[in-house]
C-alpha atoms as a PDB file:
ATOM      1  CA  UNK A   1      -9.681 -31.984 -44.544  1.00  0.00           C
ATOM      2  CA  UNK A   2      -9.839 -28.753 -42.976  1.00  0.00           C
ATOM      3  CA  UNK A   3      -6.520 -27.034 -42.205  1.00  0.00           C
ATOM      4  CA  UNK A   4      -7.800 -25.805 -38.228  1.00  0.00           C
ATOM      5  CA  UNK A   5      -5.060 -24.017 -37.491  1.00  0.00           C
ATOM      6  CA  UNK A   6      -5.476 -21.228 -40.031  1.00  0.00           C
ATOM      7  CA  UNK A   7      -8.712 -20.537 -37.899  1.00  0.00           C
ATOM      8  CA  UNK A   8      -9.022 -17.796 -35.267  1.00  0.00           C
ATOM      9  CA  UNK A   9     -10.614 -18.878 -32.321  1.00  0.00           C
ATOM     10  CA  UNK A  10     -13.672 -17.628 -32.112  1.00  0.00           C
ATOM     11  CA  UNK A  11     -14.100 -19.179 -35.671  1.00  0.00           C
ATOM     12  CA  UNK A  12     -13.490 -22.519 -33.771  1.00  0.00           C
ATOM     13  CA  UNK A  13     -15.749 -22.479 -31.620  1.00  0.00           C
ATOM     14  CA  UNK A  14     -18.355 -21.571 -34.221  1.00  0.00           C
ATOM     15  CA  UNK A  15     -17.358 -25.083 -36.044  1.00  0.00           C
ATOM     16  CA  UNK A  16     -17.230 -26.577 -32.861  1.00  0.00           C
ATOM     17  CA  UNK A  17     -21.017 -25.883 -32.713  1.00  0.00           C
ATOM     18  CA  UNK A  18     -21.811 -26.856 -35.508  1.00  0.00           C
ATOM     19  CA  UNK A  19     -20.273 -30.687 -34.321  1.00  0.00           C
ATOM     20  CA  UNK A  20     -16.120 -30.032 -35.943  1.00  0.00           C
ATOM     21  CA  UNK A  21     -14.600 -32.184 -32.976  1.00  0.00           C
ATOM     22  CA  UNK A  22     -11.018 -31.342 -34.655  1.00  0.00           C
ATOM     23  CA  UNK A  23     -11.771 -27.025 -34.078  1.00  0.00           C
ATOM     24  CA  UNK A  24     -12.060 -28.652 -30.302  1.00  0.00           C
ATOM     25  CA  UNK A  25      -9.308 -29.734 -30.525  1.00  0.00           C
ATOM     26  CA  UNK A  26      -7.114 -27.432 -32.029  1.00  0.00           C
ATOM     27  CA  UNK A  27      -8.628 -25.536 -28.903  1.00  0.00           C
ATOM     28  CA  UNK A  28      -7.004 -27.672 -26.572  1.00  0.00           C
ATOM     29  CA  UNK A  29      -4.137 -27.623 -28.546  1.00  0.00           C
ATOM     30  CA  UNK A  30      -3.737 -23.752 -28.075  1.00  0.00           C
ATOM     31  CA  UNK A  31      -4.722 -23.272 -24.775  1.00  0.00           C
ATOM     32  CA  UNK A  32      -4.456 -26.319 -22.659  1.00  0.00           C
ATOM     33  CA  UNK A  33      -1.230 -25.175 -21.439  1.00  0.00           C
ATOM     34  CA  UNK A  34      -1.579 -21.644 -20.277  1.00  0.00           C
ATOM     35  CA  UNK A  35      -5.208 -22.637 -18.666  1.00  0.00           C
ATOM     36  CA  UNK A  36      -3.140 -25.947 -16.521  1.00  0.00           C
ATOM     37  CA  UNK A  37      -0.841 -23.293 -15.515  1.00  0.00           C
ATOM     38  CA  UNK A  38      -3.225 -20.478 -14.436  1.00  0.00           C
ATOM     39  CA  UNK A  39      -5.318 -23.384 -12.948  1.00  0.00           C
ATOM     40  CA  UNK A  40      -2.308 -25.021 -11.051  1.00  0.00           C
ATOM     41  CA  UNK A  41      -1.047 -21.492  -9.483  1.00  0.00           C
ATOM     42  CA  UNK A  42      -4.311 -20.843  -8.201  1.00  0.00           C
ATOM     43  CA  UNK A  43      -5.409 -24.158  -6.683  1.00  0.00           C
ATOM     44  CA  UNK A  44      -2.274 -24.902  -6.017  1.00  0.00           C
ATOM     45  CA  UNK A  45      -3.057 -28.903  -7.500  1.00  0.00           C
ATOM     46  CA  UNK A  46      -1.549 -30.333 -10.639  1.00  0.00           C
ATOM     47  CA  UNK A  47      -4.528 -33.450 -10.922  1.00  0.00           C
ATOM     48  CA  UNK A  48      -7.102 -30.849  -9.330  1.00  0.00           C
ATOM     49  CA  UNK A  49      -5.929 -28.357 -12.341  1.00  0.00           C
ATOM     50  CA  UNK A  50      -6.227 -30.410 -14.770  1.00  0.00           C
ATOM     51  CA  UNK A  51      -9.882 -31.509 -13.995  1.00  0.00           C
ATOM     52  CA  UNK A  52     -10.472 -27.498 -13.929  1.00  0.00           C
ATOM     53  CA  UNK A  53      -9.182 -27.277 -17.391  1.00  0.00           C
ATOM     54  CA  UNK A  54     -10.903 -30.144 -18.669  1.00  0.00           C
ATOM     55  CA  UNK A  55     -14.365 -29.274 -17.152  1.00  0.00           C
ATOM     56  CA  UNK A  56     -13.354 -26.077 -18.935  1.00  0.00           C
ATOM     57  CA  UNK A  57     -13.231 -27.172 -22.242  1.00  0.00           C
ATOM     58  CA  UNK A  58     -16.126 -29.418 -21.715  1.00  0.00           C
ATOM     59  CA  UNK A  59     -18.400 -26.245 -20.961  1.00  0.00           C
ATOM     60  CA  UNK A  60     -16.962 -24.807 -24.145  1.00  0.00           C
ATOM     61  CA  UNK A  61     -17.769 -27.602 -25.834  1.00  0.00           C
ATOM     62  CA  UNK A  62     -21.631 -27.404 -24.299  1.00  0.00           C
ATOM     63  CA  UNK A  63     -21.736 -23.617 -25.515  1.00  0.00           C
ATOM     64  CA  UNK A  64     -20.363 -23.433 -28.323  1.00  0.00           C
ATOM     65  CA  UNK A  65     -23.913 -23.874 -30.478  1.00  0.00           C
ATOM     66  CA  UNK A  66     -24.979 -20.679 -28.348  1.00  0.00           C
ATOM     67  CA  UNK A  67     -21.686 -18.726 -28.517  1.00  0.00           C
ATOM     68  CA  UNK A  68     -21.798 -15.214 -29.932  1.00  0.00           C
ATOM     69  CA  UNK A  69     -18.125 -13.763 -30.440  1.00  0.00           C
ATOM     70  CA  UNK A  70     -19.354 -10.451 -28.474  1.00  0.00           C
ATOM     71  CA  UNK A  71     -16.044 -10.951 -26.442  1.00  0.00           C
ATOM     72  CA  UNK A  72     -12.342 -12.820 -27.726  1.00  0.00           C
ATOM     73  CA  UNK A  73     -12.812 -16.470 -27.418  1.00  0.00           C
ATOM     74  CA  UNK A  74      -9.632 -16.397 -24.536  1.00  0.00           C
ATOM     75  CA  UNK A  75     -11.203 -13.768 -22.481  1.00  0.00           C
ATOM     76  CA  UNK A  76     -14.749 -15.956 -22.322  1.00  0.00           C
ATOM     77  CA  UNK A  77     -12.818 -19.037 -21.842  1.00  0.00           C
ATOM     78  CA  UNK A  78     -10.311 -17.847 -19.226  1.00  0.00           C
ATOM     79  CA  UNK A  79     -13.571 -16.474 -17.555  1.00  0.00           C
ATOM     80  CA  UNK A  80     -14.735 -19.973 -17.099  1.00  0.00           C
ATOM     81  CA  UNK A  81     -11.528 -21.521 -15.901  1.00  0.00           C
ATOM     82  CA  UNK A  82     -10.865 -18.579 -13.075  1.00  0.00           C
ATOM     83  CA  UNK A  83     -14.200 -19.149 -12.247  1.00  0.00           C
ATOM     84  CA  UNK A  84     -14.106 -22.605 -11.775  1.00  0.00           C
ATOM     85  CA  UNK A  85     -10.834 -22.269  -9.740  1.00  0.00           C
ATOM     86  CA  UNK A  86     -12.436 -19.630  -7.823  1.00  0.00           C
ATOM     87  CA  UNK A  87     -15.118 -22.399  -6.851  1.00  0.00           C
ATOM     88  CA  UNK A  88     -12.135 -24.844  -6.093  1.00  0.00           C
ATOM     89  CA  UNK A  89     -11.173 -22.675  -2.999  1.00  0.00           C
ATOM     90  CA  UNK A  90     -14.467 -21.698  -1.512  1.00  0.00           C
ATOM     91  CA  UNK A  91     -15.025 -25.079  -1.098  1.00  0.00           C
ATOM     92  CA  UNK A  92     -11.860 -25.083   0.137  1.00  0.00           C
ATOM     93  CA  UNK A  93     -10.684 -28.157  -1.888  1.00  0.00           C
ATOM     94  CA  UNK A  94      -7.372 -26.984  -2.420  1.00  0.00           C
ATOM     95  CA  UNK A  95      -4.219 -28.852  -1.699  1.00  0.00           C
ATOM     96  CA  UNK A  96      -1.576 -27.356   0.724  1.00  0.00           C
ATOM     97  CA  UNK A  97       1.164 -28.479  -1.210  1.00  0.00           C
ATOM     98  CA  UNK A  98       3.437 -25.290  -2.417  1.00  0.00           C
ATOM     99  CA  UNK A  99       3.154 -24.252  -5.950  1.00  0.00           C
ATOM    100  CA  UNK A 100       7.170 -23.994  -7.028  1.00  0.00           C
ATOM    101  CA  UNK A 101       6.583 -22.196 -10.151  1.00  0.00           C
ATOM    102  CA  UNK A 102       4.510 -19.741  -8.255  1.00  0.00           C
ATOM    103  CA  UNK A 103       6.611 -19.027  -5.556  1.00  0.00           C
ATOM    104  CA  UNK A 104       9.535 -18.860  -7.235  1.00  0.00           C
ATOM    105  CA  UNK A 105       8.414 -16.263  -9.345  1.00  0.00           C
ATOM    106  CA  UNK A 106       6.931 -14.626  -6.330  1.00  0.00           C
ATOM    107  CA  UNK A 107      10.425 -13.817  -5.198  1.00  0.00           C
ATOM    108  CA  UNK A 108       9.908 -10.271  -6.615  1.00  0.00           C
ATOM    109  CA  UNK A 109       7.787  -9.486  -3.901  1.00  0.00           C
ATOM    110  CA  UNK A 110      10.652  -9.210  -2.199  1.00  0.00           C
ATOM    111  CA  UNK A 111      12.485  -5.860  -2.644  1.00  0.00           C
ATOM    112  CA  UNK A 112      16.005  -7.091  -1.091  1.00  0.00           C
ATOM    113  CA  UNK A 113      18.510  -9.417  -2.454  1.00  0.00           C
ATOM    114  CA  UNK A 114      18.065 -12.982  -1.465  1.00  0.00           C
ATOM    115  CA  UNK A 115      21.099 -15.654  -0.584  1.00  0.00           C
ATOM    116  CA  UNK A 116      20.760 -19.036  -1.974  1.00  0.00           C
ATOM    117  CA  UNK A 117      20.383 -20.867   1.095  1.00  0.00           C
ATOM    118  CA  UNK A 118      16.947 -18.399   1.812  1.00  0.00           C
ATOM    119  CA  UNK A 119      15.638 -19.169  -1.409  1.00  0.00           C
ATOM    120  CA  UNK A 120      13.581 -22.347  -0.069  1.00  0.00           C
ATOM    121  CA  UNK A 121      12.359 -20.265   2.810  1.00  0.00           C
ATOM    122  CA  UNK A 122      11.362 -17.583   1.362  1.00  0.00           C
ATOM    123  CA  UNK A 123       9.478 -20.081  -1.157  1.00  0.00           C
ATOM    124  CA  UNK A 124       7.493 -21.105   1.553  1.00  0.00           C
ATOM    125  CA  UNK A 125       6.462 -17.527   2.759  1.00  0.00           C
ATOM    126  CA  UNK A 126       5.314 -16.351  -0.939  1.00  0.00           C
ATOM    127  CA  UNK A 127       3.110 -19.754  -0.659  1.00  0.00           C
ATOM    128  CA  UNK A 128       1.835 -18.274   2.453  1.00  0.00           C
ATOM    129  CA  UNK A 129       1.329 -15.446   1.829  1.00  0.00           C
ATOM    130  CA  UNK A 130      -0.540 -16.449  -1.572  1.00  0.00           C
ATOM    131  CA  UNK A 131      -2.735 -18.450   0.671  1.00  0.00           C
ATOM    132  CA  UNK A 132      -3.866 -15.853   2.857  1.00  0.00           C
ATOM    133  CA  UNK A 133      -5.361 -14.320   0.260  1.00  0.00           C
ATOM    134  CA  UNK A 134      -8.892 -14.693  -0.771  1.00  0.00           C
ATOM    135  CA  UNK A 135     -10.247 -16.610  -3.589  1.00  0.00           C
ATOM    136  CA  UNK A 136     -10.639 -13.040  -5.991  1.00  0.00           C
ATOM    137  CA  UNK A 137      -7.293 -11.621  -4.350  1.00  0.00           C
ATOM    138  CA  UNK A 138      -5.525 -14.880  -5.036  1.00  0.00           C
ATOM    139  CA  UNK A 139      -6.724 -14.946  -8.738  1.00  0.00           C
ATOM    140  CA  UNK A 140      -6.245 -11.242  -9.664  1.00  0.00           C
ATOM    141  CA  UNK A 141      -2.963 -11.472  -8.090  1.00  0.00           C
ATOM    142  CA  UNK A 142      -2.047 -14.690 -10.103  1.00  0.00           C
ATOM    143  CA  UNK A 143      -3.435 -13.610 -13.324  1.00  0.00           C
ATOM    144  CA  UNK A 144      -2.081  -9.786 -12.977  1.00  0.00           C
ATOM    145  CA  UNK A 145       1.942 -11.139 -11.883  1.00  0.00           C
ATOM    146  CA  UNK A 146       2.221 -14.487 -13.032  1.00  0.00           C
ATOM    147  CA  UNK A 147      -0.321 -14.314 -16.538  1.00  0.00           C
ATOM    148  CA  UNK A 148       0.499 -10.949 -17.553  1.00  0.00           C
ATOM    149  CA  UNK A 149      -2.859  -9.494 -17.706  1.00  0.00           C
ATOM    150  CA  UNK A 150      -3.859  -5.569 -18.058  1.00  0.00           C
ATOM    151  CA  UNK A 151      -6.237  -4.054 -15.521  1.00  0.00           C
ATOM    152  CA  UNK A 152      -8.537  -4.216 -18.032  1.00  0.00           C
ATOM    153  CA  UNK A 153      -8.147  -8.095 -19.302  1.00  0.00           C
ATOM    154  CA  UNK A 154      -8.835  -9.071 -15.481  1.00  0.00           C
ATOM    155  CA  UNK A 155     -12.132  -6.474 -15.355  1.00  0.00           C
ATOM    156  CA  UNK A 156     -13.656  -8.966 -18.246  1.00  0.00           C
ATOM    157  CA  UNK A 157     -12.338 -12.175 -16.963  1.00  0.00           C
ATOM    158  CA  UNK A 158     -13.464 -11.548 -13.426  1.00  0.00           C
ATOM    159  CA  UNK A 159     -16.492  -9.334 -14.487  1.00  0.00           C
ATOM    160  CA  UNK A 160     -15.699  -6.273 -12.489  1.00  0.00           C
ATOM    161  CA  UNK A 161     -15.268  -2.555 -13.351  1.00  0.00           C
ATOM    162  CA  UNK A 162     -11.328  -1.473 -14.017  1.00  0.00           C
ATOM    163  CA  UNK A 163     -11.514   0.180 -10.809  1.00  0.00           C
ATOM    164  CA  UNK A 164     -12.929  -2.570  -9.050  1.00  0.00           C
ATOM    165  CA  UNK A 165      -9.928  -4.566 -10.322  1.00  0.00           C
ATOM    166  CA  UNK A 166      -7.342  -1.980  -9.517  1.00  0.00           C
ATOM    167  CA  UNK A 167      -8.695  -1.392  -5.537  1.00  0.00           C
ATOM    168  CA  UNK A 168      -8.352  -5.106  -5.262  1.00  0.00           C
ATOM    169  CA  UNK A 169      -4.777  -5.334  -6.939  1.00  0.00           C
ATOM    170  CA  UNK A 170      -3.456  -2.768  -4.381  1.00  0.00           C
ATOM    171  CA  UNK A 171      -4.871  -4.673  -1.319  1.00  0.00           C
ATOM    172  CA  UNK A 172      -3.702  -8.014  -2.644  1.00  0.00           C
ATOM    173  CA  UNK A 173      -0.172  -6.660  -3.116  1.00  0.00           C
ATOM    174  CA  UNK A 174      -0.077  -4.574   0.225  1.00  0.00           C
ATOM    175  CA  UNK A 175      -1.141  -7.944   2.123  1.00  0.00           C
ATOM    176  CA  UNK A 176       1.753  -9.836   0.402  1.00  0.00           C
ATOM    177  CA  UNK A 177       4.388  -7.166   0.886  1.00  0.00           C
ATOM    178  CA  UNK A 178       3.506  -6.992   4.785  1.00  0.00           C
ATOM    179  CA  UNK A 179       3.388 -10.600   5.131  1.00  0.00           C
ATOM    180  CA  UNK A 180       6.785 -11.314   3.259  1.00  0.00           C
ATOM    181  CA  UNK A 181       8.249  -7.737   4.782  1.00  0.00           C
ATOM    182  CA  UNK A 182       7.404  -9.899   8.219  1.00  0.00           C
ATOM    183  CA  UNK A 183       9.415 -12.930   6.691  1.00  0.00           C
ATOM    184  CA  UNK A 184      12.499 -10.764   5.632  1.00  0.00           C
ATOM    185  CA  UNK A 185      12.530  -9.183   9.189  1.00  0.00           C
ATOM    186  CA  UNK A 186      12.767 -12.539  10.953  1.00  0.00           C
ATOM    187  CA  UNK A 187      15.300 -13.657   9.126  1.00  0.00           C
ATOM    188  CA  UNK A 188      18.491 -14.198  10.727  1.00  0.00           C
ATOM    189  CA  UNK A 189      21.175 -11.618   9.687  1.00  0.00           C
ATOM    190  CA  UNK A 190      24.401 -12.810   8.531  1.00  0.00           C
ATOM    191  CA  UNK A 191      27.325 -12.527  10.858  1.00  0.00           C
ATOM    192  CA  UNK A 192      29.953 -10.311   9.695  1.00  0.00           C
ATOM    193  CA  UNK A 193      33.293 -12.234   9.861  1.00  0.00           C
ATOM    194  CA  UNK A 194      36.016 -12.776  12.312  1.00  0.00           C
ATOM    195  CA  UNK A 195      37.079 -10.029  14.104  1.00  0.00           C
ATOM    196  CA  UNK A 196      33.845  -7.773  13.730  1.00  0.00           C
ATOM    197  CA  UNK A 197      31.795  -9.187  16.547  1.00  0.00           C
ATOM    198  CA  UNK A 198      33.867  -8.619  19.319  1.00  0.00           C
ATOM    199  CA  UNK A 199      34.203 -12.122  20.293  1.00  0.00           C
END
Protein backbone atom coordinates (compact mmCIF):
# COMPACT_ATOMS: atom_id res chain seq x y z
CA UNK A 1 0.00 0.00 0.00
CA UNK A 2 1.14 3.28 -0.93
CA UNK A 3 2.68 5.42 1.83
CA UNK A 4 0.53 9.00 0.59
CA UNK A 5 1.99 11.09 2.77
CA UNK A 6 5.52 11.02 1.38
CA UNK A 7 3.72 12.62 -1.73
CA UNK A 8 3.76 16.34 -2.58
CA UNK A 9 0.62 17.58 -3.55
CA UNK A 10 0.54 18.16 -6.81
CA UNK A 11 1.75 14.46 -7.08
CA UNK A 12 -1.68 13.72 -5.40
CA UNK A 13 -3.69 15.03 -7.40
CA UNK A 14 -1.99 13.38 -10.36
CA UNK A 15 -2.94 9.83 -8.57
CA UNK A 16 -6.08 11.20 -7.77
CA UNK A 17 -6.69 11.27 -11.57
CA UNK A 18 -5.69 8.47 -12.29
CA UNK A 19 -8.74 6.99 -9.64
CA UNK A 20 -6.11 6.78 -5.99
CA UNK A 21 -9.20 7.73 -3.69
CA UNK A 22 -6.55 7.53 -0.64
CA UNK A 23 -4.15 10.72 -2.52
CA UNK A 24 -7.89 12.38 -2.03
CA UNK A 25 -7.77 11.86 0.89
CA UNK A 26 -4.59 12.57 2.22
CA UNK A 27 -5.77 15.93 0.50
CA UNK A 28 -8.39 16.44 2.84
CA UNK A 29 -6.28 15.39 5.41
CA UNK A 30 -3.81 18.36 4.74
CA UNK A 31 -5.96 20.98 3.94
CA UNK A 32 -9.42 20.55 5.22
CA UNK A 33 -8.61 22.63 8.09
CA UNK A 34 -7.03 25.79 6.86
CA UNK A 35 -9.75 25.84 3.80
CA UNK A 36 -12.95 25.48 6.89
CA UNK A 37 -11.18 28.29 8.43
CA UNK A 38 -10.58 30.64 5.45
CA UNK A 39 -14.14 29.53 4.38
CA UNK A 40 -15.76 30.23 7.88
CA UNK A 41 -14.04 33.90 8.22
CA UNK A 42 -15.31 34.84 5.03
CA UNK A 43 -18.91 33.61 5.03
CA UNK A 44 -19.06 34.02 8.30
CA UNK A 45 -21.04 30.17 8.55
CA UNK A 46 -19.52 27.11 10.13
CA UNK A 47 -22.27 24.44 8.13
CA UNK A 48 -22.21 27.00 5.07
CA UNK A 49 -18.15 26.59 5.24
CA UNK A 50 -18.02 23.40 5.33
CA UNK A 51 -20.26 22.76 2.21
CA UNK A 52 -17.68 25.40 0.53
CA UNK A 53 -14.86 23.17 1.41
CA UNK A 54 -16.44 20.10 0.46
CA UNK A 55 -17.76 21.34 -2.97
CA UNK A 56 -14.08 22.28 -3.04
CA UNK A 57 -12.59 19.14 -2.89
CA UNK A 58 -15.25 17.66 -4.99
CA UNK A 59 -14.16 20.02 -7.99
CA UNK A 60 -10.64 18.82 -7.28
CA UNK A 61 -11.66 15.62 -7.41
CA UNK A 62 -13.56 16.37 -11.03
CA UNK A 63 -10.15 17.98 -12.30
CA UNK A 64 -7.77 16.22 -11.27
CA UNK A 65 -7.56 13.87 -14.72
CA UNK A 66 -7.06 17.42 -16.45
CA UNK A 67 -4.73 19.03 -13.87
CA UNK A 68 -1.38 20.31 -15.08
CA UNK A 69 0.93 21.38 -12.01
CA UNK A 70 1.58 24.86 -13.96
CA UNK A 71 0.74 26.46 -10.48
CA UNK A 72 1.27 24.76 -6.52
CA UNK A 73 -1.59 22.50 -5.92
CA UNK A 74 -2.64 25.08 -2.66
CA UNK A 75 -2.61 28.14 -4.73
CA UNK A 76 -5.16 26.34 -7.50
CA UNK A 77 -7.11 24.89 -4.75
CA UNK A 78 -7.39 27.94 -2.47
CA UNK A 79 -8.42 29.65 -5.83
CA UNK A 80 -11.45 27.51 -5.92
CA UNK A 81 -12.49 27.78 -2.32
CA UNK A 82 -12.18 31.90 -2.28
CA UNK A 83 -14.00 31.70 -5.24
CA UNK A 84 -16.69 29.76 -4.14
CA UNK A 85 -16.97 31.91 -0.94
CA UNK A 86 -16.85 34.86 -3.05
CA UNK A 87 -20.12 33.39 -4.76
CA UNK A 88 -21.54 32.71 -1.16
CA UNK A 89 -21.87 36.55 -0.59
CA UNK A 90 -23.05 37.87 -3.89
CA UNK A 91 -25.82 35.85 -3.44
CA UNK A 92 -25.83 37.17 -0.31
CA UNK A 93 -26.29 33.79 1.51
CA UNK A 94 -24.25 34.61 4.30
CA UNK A 95 -25.20 34.32 7.90
CA UNK A 96 -25.10 37.44 10.21
CA UNK A 97 -23.87 35.63 12.98
CA UNK A 98 -20.25 37.16 14.16
CA UNK A 99 -17.23 35.21 13.31
CA UNK A 100 -15.28 35.12 16.99
CA UNK A 101 -12.09 33.94 15.66
CA UNK A 102 -12.20 36.69 13.15
CA UNK A 103 -12.97 39.43 15.18
CA UNK A 104 -10.96 38.69 17.79
CA UNK A 105 -8.04 38.71 15.82
CA UNK A 106 -9.32 41.83 14.19
CA UNK A 107 -8.61 43.65 17.40
CA UNK A 108 -5.33 44.90 15.79
CA UNK A 109 -7.17 47.14 13.77
CA UNK A 110 -7.37 48.95 16.57
CA UNK A 111 -4.28 51.09 17.35
CA UNK A 112 -5.25 51.88 21.19
CA UNK A 113 -5.29 49.66 24.12
CA UNK A 114 -8.54 47.96 24.78
CA UNK A 115 -10.19 47.23 28.50
CA UNK A 116 -11.69 43.91 29.01
CA UNK A 117 -15.12 44.90 29.42
CA UNK A 118 -14.79 46.62 25.50
CA UNK A 119 -13.50 43.57 24.20
CA UNK A 120 -17.14 42.17 23.23
CA UNK A 121 -17.95 45.51 21.72
CA UNK A 122 -15.38 46.10 19.89
CA UNK A 123 -15.91 42.34 18.58
CA UNK A 124 -18.96 43.39 17.20
CA UNK A 125 -17.56 46.52 15.31
CA UNK A 126 -14.56 44.43 13.57
CA UNK A 127 -17.68 42.09 12.44
CA UNK A 128 -19.08 45.19 11.07
CA UNK A 129 -16.84 46.55 9.74
CA UNK A 130 -15.74 43.13 7.95
CA UNK A 131 -19.20 43.17 6.60
CA UNK A 132 -19.17 46.35 4.97
CA UNK A 133 -16.75 45.27 2.90
CA UNK A 134 -17.24 43.80 -0.46
CA UNK A 135 -17.03 40.27 -1.45
CA UNK A 136 -13.05 40.83 -3.03
CA UNK A 137 -12.29 43.41 -0.09
CA UNK A 138 -13.62 40.98 2.46
CA UNK A 139 -11.50 38.05 1.02
CA UNK A 140 -8.18 39.89 0.36
CA UNK A 141 -8.54 41.33 3.70
CA UNK A 142 -9.18 37.83 5.31
CA UNK A 143 -6.63 36.00 3.41
CA UNK A 144 -3.86 38.97 3.66
CA UNK A 145 -4.48 39.40 7.98
CA UNK A 146 -5.95 36.37 9.09
CA UNK A 147 -4.14 33.57 6.32
CA UNK A 148 -0.91 35.17 6.08
CA UNK A 149 -0.68 35.58 2.44
CA UNK A 150 2.01 37.80 0.36
CA UNK A 151 0.74 40.36 -2.13
CA UNK A 152 1.71 38.11 -4.49
CA UNK A 153 -0.02 34.65 -3.14
CA UNK A 154 -3.44 36.72 -3.21
CA UNK A 155 -2.59 38.10 -7.08
CA UNK A 156 -2.77 34.12 -8.07
CA UNK A 157 -5.51 33.11 -5.81
CA UNK A 158 -7.75 35.98 -6.77
CA UNK A 159 -6.30 36.27 -10.37
CA UNK A 160 -5.31 39.88 -10.31
CA UNK A 161 -2.05 41.77 -11.01
CA UNK A 162 0.18 42.52 -7.60
CA UNK A 163 -0.88 45.95 -7.97
CA UNK A 164 -4.34 45.23 -8.41
CA UNK A 165 -4.08 43.36 -5.09
CA UNK A 166 -2.15 46.01 -3.27
CA UNK A 167 -4.77 49.16 -4.40
CA UNK A 168 -7.44 46.93 -3.01
CA UNK A 169 -5.54 46.02 0.34
CA UNK A 170 -5.13 49.78 1.09
CA UNK A 171 -8.88 50.58 0.53
CA UNK A 172 -10.00 47.54 2.47
CA UNK A 173 -7.82 48.55 5.43
CA UNK A 174 -8.60 52.41 5.21
CA UNK A 175 -12.49 51.43 5.30
CA UNK A 176 -11.88 49.28 8.45
CA UNK A 177 -9.67 51.76 10.26
CA UNK A 178 -12.40 54.63 9.70
CA UNK A 179 -15.16 52.47 10.62
CA UNK A 180 -13.51 51.06 13.92
CA UNK A 181 -11.68 54.75 14.44
CA UNK A 182 -15.70 55.73 14.52
CA UNK A 183 -16.25 52.86 17.17
CA UNK A 184 -13.23 53.92 19.42
CA UNK A 185 -14.52 57.59 19.30
CA UNK A 186 -17.97 56.69 20.62
CA UNK A 187 -16.85 54.94 23.20
CA UNK A 188 -17.47 56.17 26.54
CA UNK A 189 -14.28 57.47 28.30
CA UNK A 190 -13.49 56.25 31.62
CA UNK A 191 -14.09 58.54 34.53
CA UNK A 192 -11.09 59.50 36.32
CA UNK A 193 -11.66 58.78 40.07
CA UNK A 194 -12.97 60.58 43.03
CA UNK A 195 -11.99 63.86 43.43
CA UNK A 196 -11.02 64.66 39.67
CA UNK A 197 -14.43 65.53 38.34
CA UNK A 198 -15.36 68.22 40.39
CA UNK A 199 -18.35 66.65 41.78
Amino acid sequence: MATWQVHTDEHLVQKIGKGHTQALAELVRRHQQRALHLAFRSVGDWHLAEDVVQEAFLRVNRAASKYTPDAKFSTWFYRIVVNLCMDELRRGQRHSRATTQAMEEGQSFVETPVHAQEVAELQQAVHRALGQLNERERVAVILHRFEGQSHEQIAEIMEASVSAVESLLVRSYRKLRQILADFSNKTPKKTQGPGKSGV
